[in-house]
Protein backbone atom coordinates (compact mmCIF):
# COMPACT_ATOMS: atom_id res chain seq x y z
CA UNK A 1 -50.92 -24.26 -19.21
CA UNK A 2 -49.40 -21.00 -19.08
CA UNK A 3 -51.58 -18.11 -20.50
CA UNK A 4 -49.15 -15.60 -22.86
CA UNK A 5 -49.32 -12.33 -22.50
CA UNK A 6 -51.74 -10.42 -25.11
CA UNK A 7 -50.64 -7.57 -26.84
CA UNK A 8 -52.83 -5.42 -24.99
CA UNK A 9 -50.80 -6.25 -21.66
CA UNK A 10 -47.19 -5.55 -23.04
CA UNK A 11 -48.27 -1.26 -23.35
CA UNK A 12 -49.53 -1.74 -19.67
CA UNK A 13 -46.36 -3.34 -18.29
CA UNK A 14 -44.27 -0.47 -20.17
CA UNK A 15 -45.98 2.27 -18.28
CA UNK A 16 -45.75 0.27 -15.07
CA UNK A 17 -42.04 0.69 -15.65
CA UNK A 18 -41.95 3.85 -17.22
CA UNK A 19 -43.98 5.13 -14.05
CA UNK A 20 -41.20 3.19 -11.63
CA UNK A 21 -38.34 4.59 -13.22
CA UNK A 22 -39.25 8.01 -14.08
CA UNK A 23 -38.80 9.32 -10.42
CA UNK A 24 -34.95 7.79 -10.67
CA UNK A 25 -34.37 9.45 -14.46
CA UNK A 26 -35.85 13.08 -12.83
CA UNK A 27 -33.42 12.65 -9.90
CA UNK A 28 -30.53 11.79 -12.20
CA UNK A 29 -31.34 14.37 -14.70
CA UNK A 30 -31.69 16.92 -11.70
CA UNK A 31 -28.25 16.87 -10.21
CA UNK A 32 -26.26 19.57 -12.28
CA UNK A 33 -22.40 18.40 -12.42
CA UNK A 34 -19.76 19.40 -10.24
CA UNK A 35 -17.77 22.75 -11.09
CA UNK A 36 -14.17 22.16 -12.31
CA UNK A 37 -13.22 24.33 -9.55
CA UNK A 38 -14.65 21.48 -7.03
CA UNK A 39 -13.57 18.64 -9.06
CA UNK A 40 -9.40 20.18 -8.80
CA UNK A 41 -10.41 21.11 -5.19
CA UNK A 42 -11.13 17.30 -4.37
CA UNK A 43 -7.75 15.92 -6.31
CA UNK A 44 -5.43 18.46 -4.66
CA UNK A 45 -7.25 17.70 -1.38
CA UNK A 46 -6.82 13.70 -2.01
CA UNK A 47 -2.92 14.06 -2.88
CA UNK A 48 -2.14 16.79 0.04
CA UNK A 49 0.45 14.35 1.60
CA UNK A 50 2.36 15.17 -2.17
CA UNK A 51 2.12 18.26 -2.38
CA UNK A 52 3.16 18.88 1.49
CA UNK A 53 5.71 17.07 0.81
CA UNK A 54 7.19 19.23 -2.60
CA UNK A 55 6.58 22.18 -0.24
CA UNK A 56 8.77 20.90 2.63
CA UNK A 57 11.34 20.01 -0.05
CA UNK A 58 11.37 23.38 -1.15
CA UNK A 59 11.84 24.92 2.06
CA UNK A 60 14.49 22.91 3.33
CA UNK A 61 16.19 23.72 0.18
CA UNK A 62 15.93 27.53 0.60
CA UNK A 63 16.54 27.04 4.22
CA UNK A 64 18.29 24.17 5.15
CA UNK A 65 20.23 25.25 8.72
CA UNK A 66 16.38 25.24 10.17
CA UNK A 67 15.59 21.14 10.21
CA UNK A 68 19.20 19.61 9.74
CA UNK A 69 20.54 17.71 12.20
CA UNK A 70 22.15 19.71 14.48
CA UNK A 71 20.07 22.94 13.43
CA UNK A 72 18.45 25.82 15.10
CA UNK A 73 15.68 22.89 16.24
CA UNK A 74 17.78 20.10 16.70
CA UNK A 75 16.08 17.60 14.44
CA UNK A 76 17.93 14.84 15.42
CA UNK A 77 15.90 14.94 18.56
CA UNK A 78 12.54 17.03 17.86
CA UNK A 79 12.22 15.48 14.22
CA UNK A 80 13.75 11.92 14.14
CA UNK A 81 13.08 10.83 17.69
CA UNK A 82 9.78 13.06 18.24
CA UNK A 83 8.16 11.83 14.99
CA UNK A 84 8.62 8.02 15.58
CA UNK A 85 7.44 8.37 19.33
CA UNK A 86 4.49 9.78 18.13
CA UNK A 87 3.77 7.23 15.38
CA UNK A 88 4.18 4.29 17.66
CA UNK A 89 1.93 5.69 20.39
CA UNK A 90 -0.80 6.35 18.21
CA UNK A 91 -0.15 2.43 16.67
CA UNK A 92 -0.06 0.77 19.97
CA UNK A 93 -3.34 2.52 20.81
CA UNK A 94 -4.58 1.79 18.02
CA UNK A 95 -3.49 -1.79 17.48
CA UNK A 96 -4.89 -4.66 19.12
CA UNK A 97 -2.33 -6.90 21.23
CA UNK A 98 -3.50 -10.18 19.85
CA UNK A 99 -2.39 -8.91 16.29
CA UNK A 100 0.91 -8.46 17.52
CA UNK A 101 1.65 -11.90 19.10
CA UNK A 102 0.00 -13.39 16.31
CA UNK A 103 2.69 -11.45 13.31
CA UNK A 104 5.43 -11.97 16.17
CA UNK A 105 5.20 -15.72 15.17
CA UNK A 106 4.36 -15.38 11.38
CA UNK A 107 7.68 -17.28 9.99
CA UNK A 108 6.37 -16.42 6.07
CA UNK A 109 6.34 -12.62 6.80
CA UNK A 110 9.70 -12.60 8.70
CA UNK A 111 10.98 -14.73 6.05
CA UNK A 112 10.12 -12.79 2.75
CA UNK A 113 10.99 -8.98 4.68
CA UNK A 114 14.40 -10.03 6.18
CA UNK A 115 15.32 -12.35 2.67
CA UNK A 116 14.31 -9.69 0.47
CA UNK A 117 15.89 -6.41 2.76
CA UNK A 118 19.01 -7.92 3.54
CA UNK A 119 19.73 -10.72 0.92
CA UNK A 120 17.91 -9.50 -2.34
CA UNK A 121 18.42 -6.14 -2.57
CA UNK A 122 21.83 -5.88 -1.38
CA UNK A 123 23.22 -8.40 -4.02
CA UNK A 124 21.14 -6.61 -7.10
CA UNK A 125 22.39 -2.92 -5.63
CA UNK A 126 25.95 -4.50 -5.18
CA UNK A 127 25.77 -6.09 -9.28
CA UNK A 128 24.47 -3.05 -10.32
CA UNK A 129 27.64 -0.93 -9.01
CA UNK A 130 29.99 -3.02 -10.01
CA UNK A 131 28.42 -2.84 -13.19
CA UNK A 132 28.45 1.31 -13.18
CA UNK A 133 31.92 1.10 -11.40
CA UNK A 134 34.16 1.93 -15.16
CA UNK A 135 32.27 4.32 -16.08
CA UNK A 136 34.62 7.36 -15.37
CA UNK A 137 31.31 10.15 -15.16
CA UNK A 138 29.97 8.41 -12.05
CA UNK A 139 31.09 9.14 -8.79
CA UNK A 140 32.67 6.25 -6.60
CA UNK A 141 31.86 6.99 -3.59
CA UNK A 142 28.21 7.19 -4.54
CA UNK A 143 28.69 3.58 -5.92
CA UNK A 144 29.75 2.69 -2.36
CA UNK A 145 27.14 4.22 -0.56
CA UNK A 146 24.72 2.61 -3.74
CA UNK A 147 26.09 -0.43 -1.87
CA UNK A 148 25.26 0.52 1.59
CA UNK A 149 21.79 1.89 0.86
CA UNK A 150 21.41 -2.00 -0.64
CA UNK A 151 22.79 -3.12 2.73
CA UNK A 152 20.56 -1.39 5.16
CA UNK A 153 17.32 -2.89 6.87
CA UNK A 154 13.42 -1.56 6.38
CA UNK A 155 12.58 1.91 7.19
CA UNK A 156 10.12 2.32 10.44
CA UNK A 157 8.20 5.59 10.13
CA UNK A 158 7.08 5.90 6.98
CA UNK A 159 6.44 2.11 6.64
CA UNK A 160 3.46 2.00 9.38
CA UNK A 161 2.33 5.78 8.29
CA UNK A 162 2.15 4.53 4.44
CA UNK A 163 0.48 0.60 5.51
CA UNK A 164 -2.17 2.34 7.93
CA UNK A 165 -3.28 4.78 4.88
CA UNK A 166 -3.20 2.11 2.19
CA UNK A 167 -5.70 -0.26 4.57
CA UNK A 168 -3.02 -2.92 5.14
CA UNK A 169 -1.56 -4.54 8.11
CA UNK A 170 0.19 -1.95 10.29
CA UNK A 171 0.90 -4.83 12.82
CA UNK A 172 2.44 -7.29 10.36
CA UNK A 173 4.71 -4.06 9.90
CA UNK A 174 5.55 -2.91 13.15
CA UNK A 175 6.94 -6.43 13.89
CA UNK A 176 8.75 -6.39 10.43
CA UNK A 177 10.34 -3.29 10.89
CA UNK A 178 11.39 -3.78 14.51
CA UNK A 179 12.81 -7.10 13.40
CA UNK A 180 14.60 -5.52 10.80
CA UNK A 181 16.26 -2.50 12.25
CA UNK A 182 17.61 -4.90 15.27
CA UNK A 183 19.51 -6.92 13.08
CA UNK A 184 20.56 -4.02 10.66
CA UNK A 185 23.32 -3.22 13.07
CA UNK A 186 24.83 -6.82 13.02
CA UNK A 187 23.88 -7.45 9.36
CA UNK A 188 25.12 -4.92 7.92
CA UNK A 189 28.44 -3.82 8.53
CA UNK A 190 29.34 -7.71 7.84
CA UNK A 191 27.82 -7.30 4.53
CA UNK A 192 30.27 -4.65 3.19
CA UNK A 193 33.26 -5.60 5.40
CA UNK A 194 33.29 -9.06 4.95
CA UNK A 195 31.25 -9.58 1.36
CA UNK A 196 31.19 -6.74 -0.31
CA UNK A 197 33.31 -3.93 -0.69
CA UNK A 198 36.55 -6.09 -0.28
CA UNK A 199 35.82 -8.07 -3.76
CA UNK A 200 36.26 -5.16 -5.84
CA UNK A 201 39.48 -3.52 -6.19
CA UNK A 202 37.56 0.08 -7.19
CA UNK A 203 35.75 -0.29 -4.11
CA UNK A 204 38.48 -1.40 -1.33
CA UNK A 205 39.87 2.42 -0.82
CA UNK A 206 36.19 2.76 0.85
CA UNK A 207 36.38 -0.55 3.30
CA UNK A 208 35.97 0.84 6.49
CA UNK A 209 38.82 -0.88 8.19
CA UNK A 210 38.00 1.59 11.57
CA UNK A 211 34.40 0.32 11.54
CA UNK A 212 34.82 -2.98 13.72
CA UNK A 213 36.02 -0.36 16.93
CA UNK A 214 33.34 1.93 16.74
CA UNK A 215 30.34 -0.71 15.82
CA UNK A 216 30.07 -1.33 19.37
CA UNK A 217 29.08 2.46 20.44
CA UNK A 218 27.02 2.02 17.40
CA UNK A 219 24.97 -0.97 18.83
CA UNK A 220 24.40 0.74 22.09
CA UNK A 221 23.08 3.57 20.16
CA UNK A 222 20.59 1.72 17.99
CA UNK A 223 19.11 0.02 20.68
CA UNK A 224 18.68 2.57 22.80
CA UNK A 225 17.44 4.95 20.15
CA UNK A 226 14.82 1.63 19.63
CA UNK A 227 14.13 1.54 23.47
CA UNK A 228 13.14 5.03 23.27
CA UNK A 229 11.05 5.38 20.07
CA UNK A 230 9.49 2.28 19.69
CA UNK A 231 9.34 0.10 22.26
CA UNK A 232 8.33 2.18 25.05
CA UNK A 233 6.03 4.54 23.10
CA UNK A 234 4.09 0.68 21.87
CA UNK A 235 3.71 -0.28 25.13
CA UNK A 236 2.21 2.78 26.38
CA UNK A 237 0.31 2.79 23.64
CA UNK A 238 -0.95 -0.71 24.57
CA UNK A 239 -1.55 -0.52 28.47
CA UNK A 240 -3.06 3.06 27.52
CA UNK A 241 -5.90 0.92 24.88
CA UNK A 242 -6.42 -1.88 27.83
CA UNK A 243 -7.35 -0.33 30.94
CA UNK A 244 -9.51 2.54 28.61
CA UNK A 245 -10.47 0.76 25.85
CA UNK A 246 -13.55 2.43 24.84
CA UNK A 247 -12.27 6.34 25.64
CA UNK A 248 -8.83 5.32 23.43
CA UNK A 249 -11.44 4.47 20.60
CA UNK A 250 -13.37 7.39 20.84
CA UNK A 251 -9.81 9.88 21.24
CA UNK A 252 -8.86 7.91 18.16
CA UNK A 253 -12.20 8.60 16.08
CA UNK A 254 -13.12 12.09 17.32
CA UNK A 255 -9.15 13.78 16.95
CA UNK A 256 -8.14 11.72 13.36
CA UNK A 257 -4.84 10.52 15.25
CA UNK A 258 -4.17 8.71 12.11
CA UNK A 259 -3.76 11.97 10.39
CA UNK A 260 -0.77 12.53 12.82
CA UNK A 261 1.62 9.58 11.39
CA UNK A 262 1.23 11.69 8.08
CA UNK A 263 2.13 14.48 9.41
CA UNK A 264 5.38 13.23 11.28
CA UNK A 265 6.32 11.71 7.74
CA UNK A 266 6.19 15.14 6.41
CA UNK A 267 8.47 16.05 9.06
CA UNK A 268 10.97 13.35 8.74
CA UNK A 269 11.08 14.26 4.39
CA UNK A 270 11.43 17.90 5.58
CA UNK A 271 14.46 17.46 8.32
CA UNK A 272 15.73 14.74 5.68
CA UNK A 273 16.26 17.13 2.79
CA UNK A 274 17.22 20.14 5.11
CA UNK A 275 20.16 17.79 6.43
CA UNK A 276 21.17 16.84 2.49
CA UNK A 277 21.17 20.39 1.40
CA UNK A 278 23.15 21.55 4.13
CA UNK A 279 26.04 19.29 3.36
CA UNK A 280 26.42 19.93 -0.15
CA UNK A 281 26.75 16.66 -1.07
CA UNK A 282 24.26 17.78 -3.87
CA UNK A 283 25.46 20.67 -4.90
CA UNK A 284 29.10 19.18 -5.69
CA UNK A 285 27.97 15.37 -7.26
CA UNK A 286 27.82 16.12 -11.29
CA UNK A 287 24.81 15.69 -13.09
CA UNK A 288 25.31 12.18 -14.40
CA UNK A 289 25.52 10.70 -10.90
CA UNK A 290 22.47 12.25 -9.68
CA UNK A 291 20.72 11.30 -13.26
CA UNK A 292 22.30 7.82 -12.51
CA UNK A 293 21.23 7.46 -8.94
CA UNK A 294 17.62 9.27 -9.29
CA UNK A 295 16.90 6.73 -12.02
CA UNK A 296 17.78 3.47 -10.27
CA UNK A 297 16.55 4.57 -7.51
CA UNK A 298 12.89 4.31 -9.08
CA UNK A 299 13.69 1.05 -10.96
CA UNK A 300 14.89 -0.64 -7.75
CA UNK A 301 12.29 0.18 -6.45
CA UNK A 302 9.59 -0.71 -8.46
CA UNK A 303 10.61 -4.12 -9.10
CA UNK A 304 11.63 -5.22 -5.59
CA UNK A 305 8.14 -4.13 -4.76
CA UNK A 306 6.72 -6.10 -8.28
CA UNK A 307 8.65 -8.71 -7.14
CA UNK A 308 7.35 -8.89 -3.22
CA UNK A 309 3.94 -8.74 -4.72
CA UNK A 310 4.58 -12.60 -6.93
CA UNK A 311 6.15 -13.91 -3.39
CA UNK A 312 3.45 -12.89 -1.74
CA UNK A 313 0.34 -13.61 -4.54
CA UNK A 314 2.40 -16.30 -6.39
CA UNK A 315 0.32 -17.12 -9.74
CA UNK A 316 -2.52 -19.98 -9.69
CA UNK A 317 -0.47 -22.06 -11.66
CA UNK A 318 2.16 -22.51 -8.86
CA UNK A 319 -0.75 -22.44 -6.24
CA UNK A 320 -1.93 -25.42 -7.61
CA UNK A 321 1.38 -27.40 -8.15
CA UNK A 322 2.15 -26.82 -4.19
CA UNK A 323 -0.69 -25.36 -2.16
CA UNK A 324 1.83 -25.65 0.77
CA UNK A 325 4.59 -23.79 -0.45
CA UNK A 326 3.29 -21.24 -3.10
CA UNK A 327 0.13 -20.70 -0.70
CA UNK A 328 -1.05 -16.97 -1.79
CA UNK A 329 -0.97 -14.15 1.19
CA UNK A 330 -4.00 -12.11 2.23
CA UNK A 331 -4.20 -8.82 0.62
CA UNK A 332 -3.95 -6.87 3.80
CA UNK A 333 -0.65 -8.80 4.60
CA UNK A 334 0.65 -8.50 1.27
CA UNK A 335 0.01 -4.48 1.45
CA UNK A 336 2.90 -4.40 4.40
CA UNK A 337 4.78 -6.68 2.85
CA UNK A 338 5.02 -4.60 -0.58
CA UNK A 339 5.87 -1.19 1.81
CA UNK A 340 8.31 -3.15 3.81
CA UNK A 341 10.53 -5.23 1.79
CA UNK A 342 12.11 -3.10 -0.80
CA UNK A 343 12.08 -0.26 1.16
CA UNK A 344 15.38 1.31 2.84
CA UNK A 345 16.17 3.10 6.33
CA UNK A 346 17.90 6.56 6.34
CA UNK A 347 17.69 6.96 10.60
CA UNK A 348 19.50 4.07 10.53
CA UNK A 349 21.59 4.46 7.85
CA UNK A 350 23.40 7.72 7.68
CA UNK A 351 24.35 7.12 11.77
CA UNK A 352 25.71 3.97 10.79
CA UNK A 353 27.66 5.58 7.85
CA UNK A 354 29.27 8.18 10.39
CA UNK A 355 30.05 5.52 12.94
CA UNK A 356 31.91 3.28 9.94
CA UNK A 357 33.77 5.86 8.34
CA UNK A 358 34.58 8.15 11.34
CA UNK A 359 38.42 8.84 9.82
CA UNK A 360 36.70 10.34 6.57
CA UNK A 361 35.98 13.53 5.73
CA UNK A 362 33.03 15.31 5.83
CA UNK A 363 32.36 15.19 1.90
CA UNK A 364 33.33 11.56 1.35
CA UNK A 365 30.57 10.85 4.09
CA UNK A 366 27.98 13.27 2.47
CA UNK A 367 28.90 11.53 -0.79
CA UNK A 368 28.26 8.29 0.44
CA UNK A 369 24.77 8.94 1.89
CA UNK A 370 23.69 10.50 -1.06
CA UNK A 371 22.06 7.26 -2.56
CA UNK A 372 20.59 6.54 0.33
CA UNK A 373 19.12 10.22 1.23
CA UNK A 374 17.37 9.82 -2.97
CA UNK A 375 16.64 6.28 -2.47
CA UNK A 376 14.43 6.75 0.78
CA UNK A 377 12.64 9.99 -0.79
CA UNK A 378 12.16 8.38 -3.77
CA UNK A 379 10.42 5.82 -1.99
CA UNK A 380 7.73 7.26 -0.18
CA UNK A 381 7.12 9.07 -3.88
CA UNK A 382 6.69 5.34 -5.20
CA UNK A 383 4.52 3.98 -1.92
CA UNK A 384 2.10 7.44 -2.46
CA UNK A 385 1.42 5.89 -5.84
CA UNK A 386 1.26 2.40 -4.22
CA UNK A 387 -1.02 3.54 -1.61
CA UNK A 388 -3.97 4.57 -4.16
CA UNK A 389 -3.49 1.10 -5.88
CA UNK A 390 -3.56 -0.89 -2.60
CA UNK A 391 -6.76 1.04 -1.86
CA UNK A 392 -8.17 0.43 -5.21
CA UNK A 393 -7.53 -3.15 -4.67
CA UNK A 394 -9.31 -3.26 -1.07
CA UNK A 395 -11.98 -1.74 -2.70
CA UNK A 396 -13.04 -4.40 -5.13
CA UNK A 397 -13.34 -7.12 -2.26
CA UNK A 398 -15.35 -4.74 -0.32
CA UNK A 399 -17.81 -4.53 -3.33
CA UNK A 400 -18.18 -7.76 -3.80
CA UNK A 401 -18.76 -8.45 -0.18
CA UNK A 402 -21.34 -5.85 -0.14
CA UNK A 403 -22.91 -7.11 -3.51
CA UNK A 404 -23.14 -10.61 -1.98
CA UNK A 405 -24.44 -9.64 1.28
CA UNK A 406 -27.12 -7.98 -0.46
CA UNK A 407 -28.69 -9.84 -2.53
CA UNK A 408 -31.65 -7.39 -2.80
CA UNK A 409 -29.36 -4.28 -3.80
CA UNK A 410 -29.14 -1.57 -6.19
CA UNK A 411 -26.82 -3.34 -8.46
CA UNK A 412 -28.20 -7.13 -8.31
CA UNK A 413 -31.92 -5.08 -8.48
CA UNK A 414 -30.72 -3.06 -11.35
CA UNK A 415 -29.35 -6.49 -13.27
CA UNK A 416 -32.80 -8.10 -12.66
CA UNK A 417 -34.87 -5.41 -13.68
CA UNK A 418 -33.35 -5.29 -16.74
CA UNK A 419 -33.82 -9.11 -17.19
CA UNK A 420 -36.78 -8.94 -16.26
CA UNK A 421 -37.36 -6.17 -19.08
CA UNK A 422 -35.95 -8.44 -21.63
CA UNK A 423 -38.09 -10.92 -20.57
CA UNK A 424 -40.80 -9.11 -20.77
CA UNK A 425 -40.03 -7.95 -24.51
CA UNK A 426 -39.06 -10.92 -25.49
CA UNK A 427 -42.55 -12.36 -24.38
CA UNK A 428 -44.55 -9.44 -26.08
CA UNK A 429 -42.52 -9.96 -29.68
CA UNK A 430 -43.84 -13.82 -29.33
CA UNK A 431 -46.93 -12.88 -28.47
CA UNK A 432 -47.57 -10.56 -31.57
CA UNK A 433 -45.87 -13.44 -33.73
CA UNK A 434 -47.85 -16.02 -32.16
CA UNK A 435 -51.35 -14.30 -32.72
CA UNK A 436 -52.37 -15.05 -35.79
CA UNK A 437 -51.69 -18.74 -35.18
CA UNK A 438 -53.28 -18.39 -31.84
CA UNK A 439 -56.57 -17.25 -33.91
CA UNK A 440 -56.16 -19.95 -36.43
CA UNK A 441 -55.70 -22.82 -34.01
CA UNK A 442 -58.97 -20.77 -32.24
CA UNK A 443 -61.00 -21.41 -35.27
CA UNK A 444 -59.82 -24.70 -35.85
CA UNK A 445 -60.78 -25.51 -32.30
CA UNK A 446 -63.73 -24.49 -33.38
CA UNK A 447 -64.44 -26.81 -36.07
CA UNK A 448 -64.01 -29.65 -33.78
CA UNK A 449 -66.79 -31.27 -32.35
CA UNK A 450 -66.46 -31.63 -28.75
CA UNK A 451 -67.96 -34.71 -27.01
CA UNK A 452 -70.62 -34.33 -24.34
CA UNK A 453 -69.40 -34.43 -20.90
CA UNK A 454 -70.91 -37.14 -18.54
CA UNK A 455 -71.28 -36.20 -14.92
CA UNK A 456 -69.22 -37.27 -12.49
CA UNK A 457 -70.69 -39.97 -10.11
CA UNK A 458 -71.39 -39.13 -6.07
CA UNK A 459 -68.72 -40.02 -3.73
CA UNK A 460 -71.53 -42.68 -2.51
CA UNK A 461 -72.60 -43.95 -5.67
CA UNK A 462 -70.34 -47.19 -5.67
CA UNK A 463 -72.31 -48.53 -3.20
């Protein structure tokens, strides 16, 4: 039988404990907290890609003729080109070539980027015009180009910058967004053409009837604008990381070349709002059409990125109806899928707006990339925010992991020690109840006579 603890023990066990924990309580109580200087320090160091950005913004705005395209650095080549070269290098050394192949052949991916960039969006930004269309106080052309921006395939840059910081899958994006931007040239000039823009009466003095002769100058452009800043910096990247794969880790570790695809994005939102405030596209669209636009704009894309998330992680309910077809995504995958679906291309997009409309003027063009100019700033505003849940996310499996793989750490310790203390109380409170029946069953004992034991008999004795 088990022996209960006496009352005398329970005091004993409490210093014991008192004694363990007291060195823990004096550390705790001995780190002072953190200034508030060092606490706004921290959070302005943590959002720095923000607030680098809402500096650029407002220098391109007081000086716009610096990172246009065109400008005194010619940021069509320094900025858009230079930027994306650099981001791809730094990915292909980075990236491991099996990871490519294997997202090169991932049908689901393809399928839910391409369906949702060229299919999804484009009908709910083409409804959504056509809804705004009578409404005399919005601007038409900014409806058309509302279309367009709908129209247009992923964005590259800021896509694998915004995946690599958020801990998802840059590979599963690089081979999204390369898909994506070599069919946006084909895809997308028959989408307002041919489905579009010639449907709606409002919308047909803006059909670019000039765009099928200058589409192919347009094609040669985008692809070898693709040769140059993608595929060539990637493969450098990659033959770079195989013949010196240990150095390209170490260059990668020791000189934070992540830290350089956030940079580049900075550049590419600075020569992006130098080139919109140097048209005066702006300047001249009245203030419910940029109210209109700036609002959608954050709707859109919020719920084409809510919406990407249930493809992706479809509830358990559908899971279990059909495992097969409502299988869920991992996380990491789903992270480049939410960056890459709903968001929108402005290298591609305002060259193919010039090459379309080439008989235009100068402010109908301007006008007509507005949406897109707002859409693609507002979304790297929206991913920033989507970035720090994405991490958040990551973090819980990696606590759990850790909390598994340790089965003897703090937080399972700290969870059994305090068991263990309520235990240990619980047992002391029955001992105190139990010990005046403990002394009465004693004396009762007592009172019993208690037969004689006989000695046992020798293993020998039987014979």
């Amino acid at each position: 039988m088990t022996t209960a603890p006496t009352p005398a023990d329970v005091p004993a066990a409490t210093a014991a404990v008192a004694k363990d924990s007291a060195p823990a309580t004096a550390a705790a109580a001995a780190t002072p907290p953190r200034p508030w200087w060092k606490k706004l320090l921290s959070f302005l160091l943590d959002q720095w890609l923000l607030i680098a950005m809402g500096l650029v913004i407002m220098l391109a705005y007081f000086f716009p003729s610096v990172g246009k395209r065109g400008g005194h650095i010619a940021a069509q080549w320094t900025v858009t080109w230079g930027a994306v070269v650099v981001i791809f290098l730094v990915s292909g050394l980075a990236l491991p070539f099996d990871k490519l192949v294997y997202h090169a052949r991932n049908l689901r991916l393809h399928l839910i980027v391409q369906v949702m960039s060229f299919l999804v969006t484009s009908a709910v930004f083409f409804g959504i015009s056509v809804a705004a269309h009578t409404n005399p106080h919005i601007s038409a052309p900014t409806l058309v180009g509302l279309v367009a921006t709908g129209c247009l395939p992923t964005t590259i840059a800021s896509n694998v910058v915004m995946t690599r910081s958020a801990g998802g899958d840059e590979a599963a994006t690089m081979v999204s967004v390369t898909i994506g931007n070599l069919l946006g040239p084909f895809i997308t000039p028959l989408l307002l053409t041919k489905l579009y823009l010639p449907t709606v009466p409002a919308f047909k003095p803006y059909l670019p009837t000039e765009a099928i002769h200058h589409l192919p100058q347009l094609y040669r452009t985008v692809m070898k604008q693709m040769g140059l800043t993608v595929f060539v910096p990637l493969f450098v990247g990659q033959i770079i990381r195989f013949i010196w794969p240990k150095q390209t880790s170490w260059v990668l570790a020791k000189f934070k070349l992540a830290k350089a695809g956030s940079l580049c994005l900075v550049a590419l939102v600075w020569s992006t709002f130098c080139t919109a405030f140097a048209s005066g596209a702006l300047k001249t669209i009245n203030t419910p059409t940029i109210v209109f636009n700036i609002f959608i704009n954050i709707v859109l894309c919020v719920s084409f990125t809510a919406l990407s998330f249930y493809l992706c992680r479809p509830p358990a309910a559908l899971t279990r109806l059909s495992p097969t077809i409502f299988k869920q995504i991992n996380k990491k995958e789903t992270i480049s899928i939410l960056f890459c679906a709903p968001a929108k291309t402005q290298a591609l997009g305002i060259p193919l707006i010039s090459a379309m409309y080439t008989t235009s003027d100068d402010m109908t063009r301007a006008l007509l990339q507005v949406p897109m100019i707002l859409y693609t700033a507002e979304q790297i505003l929206v991913g920033q925010v989507l970035i720090a849940l994405c991490q958040r996310w990551l973090a819980q499996d990696k606590v759990a992991d850790a909390e598994a793989a340790t089965p003897d750490g703090s937080t399972i310790a700290t969870t059994e020690s305090k068991d263990a203390e309520a235990d240990g109380d619980a047992d002391a409170e029955a001992s105190r109840n139990s010990a005046p029946a403990a002394d009465d069953a004693a004396d009762a004992a007592d009172a019993v006579p208690v037969p004689e034991a006989k000695p046992l008999p020798r293993p020998g004795g039987a014979d």
